[in-house]
N, C-alpha and C. Protein backbone atom coordinates (compact mmCIF):
# COMPACT_ATOMS: atom_id res chain seq x y z
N UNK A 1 3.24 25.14 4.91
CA UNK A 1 4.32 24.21 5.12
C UNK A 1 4.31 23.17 3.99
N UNK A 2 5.38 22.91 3.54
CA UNK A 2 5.68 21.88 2.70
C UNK A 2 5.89 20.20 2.96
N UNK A 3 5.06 19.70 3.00
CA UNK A 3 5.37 18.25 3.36
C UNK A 3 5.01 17.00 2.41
N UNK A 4 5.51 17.55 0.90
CA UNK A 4 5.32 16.55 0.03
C UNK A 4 6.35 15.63 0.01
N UNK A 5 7.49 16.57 0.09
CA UNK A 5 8.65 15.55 0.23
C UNK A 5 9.24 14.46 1.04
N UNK A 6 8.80 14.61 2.20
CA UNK A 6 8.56 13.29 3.17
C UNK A 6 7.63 12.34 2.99
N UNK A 7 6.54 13.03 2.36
CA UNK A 7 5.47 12.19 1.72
C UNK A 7 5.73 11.22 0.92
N UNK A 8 6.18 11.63 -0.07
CA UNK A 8 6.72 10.86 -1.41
C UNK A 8 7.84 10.00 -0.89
N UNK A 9 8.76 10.38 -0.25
CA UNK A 9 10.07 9.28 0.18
C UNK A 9 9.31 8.01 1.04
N UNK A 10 8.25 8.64 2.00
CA UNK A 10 7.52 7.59 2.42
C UNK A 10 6.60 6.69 1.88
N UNK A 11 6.16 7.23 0.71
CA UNK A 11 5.38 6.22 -0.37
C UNK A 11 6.23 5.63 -1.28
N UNK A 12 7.41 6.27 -1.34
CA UNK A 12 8.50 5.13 -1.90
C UNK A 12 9.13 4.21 -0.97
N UNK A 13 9.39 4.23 -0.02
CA UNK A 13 9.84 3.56 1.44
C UNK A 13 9.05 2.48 1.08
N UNK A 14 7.31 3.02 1.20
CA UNK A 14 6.45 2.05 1.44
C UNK A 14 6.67 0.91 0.24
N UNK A 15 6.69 1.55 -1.18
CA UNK A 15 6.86 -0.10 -1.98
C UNK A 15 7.99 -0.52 -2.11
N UNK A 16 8.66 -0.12 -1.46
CA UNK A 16 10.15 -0.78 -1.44
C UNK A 16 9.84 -2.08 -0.45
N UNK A 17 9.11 -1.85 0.80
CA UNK A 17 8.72 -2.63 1.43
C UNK A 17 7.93 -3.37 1.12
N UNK A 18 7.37 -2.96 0.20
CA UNK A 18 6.16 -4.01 -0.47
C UNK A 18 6.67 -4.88 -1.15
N UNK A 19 7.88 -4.51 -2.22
CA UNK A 19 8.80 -5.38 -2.84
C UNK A 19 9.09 -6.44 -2.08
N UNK A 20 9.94 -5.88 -0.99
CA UNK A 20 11.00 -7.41 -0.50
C UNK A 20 9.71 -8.01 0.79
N UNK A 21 8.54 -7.84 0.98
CA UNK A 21 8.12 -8.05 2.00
C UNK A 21 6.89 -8.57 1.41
N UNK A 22 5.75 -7.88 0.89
CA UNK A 22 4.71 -8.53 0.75
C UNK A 22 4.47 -8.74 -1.10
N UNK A 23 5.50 -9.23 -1.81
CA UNK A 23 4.81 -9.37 -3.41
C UNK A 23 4.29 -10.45 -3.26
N UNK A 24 4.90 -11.56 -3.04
CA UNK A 24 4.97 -12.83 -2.97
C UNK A 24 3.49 -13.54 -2.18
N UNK A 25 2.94 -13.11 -0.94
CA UNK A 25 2.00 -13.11 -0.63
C UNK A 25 0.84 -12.56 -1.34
N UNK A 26 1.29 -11.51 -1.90
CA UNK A 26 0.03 -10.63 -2.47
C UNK A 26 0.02 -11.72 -3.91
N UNK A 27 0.60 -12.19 -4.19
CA UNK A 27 0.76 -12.97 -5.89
C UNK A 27 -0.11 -14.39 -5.18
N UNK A 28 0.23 -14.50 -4.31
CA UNK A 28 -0.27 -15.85 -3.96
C UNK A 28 -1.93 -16.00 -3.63
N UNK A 29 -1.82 -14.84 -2.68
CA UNK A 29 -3.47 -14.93 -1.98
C UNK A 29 -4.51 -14.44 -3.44
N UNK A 30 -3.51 -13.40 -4.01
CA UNK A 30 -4.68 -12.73 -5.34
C UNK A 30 -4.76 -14.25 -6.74
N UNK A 31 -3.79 -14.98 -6.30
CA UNK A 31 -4.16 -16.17 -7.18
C UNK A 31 -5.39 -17.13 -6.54
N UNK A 32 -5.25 -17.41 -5.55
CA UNK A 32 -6.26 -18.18 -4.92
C UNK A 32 -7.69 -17.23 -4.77
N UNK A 33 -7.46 -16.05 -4.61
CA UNK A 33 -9.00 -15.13 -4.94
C UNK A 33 -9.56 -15.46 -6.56
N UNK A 34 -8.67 -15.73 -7.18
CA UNK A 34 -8.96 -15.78 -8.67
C UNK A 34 -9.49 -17.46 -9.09
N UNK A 35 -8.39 -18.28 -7.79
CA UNK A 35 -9.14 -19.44 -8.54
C UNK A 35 -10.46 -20.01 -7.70
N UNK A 36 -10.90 -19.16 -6.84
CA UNK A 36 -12.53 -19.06 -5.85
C UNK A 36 -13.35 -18.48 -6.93
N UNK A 37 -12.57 -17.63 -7.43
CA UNK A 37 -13.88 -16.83 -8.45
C UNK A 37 -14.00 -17.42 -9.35
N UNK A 38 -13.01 -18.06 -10.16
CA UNK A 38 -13.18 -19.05 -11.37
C UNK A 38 -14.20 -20.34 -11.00
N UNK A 39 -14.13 -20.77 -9.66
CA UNK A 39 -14.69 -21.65 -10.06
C UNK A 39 -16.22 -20.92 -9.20
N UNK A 40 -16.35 -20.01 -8.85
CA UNK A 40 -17.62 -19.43 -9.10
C UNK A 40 -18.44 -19.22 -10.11
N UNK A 41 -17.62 -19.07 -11.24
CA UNK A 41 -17.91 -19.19 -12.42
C UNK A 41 -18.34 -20.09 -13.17
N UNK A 42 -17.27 -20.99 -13.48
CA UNK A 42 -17.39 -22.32 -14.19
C UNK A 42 -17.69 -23.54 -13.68
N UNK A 43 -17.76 -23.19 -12.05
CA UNK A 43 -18.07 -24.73 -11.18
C UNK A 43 -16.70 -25.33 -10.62
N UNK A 44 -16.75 -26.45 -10.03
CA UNK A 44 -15.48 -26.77 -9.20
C UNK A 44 -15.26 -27.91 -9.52
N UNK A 45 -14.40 -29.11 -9.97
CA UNK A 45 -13.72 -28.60 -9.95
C UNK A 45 -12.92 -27.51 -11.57
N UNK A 46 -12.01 -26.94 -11.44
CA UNK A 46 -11.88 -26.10 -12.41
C UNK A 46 -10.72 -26.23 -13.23
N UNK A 47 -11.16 -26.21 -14.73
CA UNK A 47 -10.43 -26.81 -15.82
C UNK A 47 -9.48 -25.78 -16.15
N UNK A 48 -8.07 -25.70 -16.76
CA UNK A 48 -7.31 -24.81 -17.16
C UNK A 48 -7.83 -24.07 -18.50
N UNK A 49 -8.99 -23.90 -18.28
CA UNK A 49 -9.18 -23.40 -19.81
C UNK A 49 -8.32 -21.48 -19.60
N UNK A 50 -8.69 -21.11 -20.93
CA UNK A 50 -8.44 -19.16 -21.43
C UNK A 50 -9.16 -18.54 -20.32
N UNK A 51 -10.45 -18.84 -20.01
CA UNK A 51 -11.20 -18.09 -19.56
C UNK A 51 -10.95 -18.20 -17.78
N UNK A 52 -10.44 -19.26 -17.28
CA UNK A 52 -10.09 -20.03 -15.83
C UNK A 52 -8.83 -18.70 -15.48
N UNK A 53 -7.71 -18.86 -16.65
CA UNK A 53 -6.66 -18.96 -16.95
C UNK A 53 -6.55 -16.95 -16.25
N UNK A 54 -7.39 -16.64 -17.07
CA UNK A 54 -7.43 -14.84 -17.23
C UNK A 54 -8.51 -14.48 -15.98
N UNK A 55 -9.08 -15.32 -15.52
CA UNK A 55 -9.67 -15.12 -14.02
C UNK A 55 -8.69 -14.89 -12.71
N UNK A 56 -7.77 -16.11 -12.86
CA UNK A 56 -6.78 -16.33 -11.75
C UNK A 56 -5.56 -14.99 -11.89
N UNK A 57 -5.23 -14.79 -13.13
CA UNK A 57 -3.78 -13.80 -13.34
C UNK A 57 -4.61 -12.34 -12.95
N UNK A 58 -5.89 -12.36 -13.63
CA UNK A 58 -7.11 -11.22 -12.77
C UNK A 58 -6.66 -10.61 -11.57
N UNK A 59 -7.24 -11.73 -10.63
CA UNK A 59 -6.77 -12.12 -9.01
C UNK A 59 -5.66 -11.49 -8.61
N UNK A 60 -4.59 -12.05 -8.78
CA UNK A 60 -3.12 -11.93 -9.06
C UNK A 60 -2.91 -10.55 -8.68
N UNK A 61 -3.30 -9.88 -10.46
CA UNK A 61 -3.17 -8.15 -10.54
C UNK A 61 -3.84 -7.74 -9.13
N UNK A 62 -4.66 -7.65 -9.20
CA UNK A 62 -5.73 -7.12 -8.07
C UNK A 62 -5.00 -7.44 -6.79
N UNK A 63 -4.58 -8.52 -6.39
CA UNK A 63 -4.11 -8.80 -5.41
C UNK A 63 -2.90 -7.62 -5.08
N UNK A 64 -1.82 -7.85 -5.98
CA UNK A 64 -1.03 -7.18 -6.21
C UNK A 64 -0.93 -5.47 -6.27
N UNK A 65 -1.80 -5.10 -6.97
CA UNK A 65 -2.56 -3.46 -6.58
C UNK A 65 -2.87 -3.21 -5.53
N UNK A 66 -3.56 -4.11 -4.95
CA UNK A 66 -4.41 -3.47 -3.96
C UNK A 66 -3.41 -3.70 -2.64
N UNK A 67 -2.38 -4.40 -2.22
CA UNK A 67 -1.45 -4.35 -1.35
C UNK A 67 -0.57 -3.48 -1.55
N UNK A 68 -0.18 -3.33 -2.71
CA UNK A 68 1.25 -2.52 -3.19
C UNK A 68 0.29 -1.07 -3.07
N UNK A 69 -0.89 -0.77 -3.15
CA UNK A 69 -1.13 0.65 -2.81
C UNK A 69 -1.63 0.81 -1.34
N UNK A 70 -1.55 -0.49 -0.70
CA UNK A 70 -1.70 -0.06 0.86
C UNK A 70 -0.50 0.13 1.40
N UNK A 71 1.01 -0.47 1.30
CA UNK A 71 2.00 -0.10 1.41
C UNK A 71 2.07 0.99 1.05
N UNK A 72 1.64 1.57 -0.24
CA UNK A 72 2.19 3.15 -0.57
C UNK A 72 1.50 4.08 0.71
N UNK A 73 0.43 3.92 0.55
CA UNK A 73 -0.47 5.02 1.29
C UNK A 73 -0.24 5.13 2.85
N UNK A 74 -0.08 3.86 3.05
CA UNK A 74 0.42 3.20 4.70
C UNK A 74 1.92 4.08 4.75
N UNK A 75 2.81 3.94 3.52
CA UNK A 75 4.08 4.95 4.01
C UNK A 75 4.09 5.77 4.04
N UNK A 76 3.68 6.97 2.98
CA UNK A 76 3.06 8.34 2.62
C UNK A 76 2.94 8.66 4.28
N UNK A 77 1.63 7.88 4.79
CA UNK A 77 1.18 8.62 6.19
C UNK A 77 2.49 8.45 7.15
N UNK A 78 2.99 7.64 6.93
CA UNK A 78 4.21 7.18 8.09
C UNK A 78 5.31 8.83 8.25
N UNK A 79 5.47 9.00 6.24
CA UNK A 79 6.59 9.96 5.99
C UNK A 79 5.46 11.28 6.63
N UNK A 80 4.57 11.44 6.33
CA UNK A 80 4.14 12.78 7.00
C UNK A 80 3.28 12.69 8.14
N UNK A 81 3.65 12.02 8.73
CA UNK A 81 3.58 11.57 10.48
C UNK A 81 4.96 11.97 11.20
N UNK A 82 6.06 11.33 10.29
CA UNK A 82 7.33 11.73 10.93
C UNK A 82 7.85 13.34 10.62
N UNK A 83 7.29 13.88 8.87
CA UNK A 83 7.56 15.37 9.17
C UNK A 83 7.35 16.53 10.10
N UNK A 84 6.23 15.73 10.22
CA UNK A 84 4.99 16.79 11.50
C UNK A 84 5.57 16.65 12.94
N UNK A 85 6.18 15.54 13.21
CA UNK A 85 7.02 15.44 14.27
C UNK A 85 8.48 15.80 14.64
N UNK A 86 9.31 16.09 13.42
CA UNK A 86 10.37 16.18 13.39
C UNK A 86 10.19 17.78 13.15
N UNK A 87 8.97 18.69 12.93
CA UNK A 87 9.36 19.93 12.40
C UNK A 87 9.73 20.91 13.31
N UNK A 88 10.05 21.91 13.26
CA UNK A 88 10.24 22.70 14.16
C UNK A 88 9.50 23.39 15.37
N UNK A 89 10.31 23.50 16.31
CA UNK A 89 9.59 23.92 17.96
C UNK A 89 9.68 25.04 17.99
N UNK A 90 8.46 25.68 18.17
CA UNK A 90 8.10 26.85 18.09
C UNK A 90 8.48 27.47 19.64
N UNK A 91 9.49 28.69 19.91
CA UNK A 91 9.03 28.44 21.24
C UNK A 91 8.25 29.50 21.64
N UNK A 92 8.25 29.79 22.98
CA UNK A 92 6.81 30.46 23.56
C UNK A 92 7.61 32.18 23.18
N UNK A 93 6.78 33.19 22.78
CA UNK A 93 7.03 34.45 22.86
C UNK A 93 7.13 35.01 24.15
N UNK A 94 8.22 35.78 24.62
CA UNK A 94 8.52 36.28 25.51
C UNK A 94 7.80 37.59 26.11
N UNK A 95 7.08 37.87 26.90
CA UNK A 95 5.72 38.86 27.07
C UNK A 95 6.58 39.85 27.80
N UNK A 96 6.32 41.14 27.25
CA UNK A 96 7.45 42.55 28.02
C UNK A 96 6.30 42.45 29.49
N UNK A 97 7.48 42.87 30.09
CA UNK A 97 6.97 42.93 31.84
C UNK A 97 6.52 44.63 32.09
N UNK A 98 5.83 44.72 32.24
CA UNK A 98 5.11 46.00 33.05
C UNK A 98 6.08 46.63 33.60
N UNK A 99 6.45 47.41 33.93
CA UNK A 99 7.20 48.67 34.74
C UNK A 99 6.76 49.76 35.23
């Protein structure tokens, strides 16, 4: 059986949803992961230097990856959850009767 294609519409579903639903959060929380780690780094409180600077946008990415591929994967299963359900009903074979 073929079920890539529900797959894929559902991992596109999924960052579509990730778009209008979670970027903005994911940009936000992966900035604040970045500026915990920066100042893990350099101490607290923490100066705008290059190195602060490329810690936090770090964050950011990461943040951003790592949600936008749980949306994907989270839809993927959704789209081939719904193929497997929507596929066809097999029905029962009809058994010849004795005579």
């Amino acid at each position: 059986m073929n079920r890539k294609t529900p797959t894929l519409i559902g991992a596109g579903v999924g960052l579509a949803v990730f778009l209008a639903v979670g970027l903005l959060p994911a940009l936000l929380y992966g900035g604040y992961a970045g500026v915990l780690l920066a100042g893990g780094f350099v101490g607290t409180p923490v100066q705008p230097t290059l190195f602060v600077r490329v810690l936090i946008v770090f964050g950011m990415a990461l943040g951003v990856v790592g949600v936008g591929s749980l949306f994907a994967v989270g839809g993927a299963a959704a789209g081939a959850a719904v193929s497997i359900l929507s596929g066809p009903v097999k029905k029962p074979v009809a058994q010849a009767s004795k005579a």
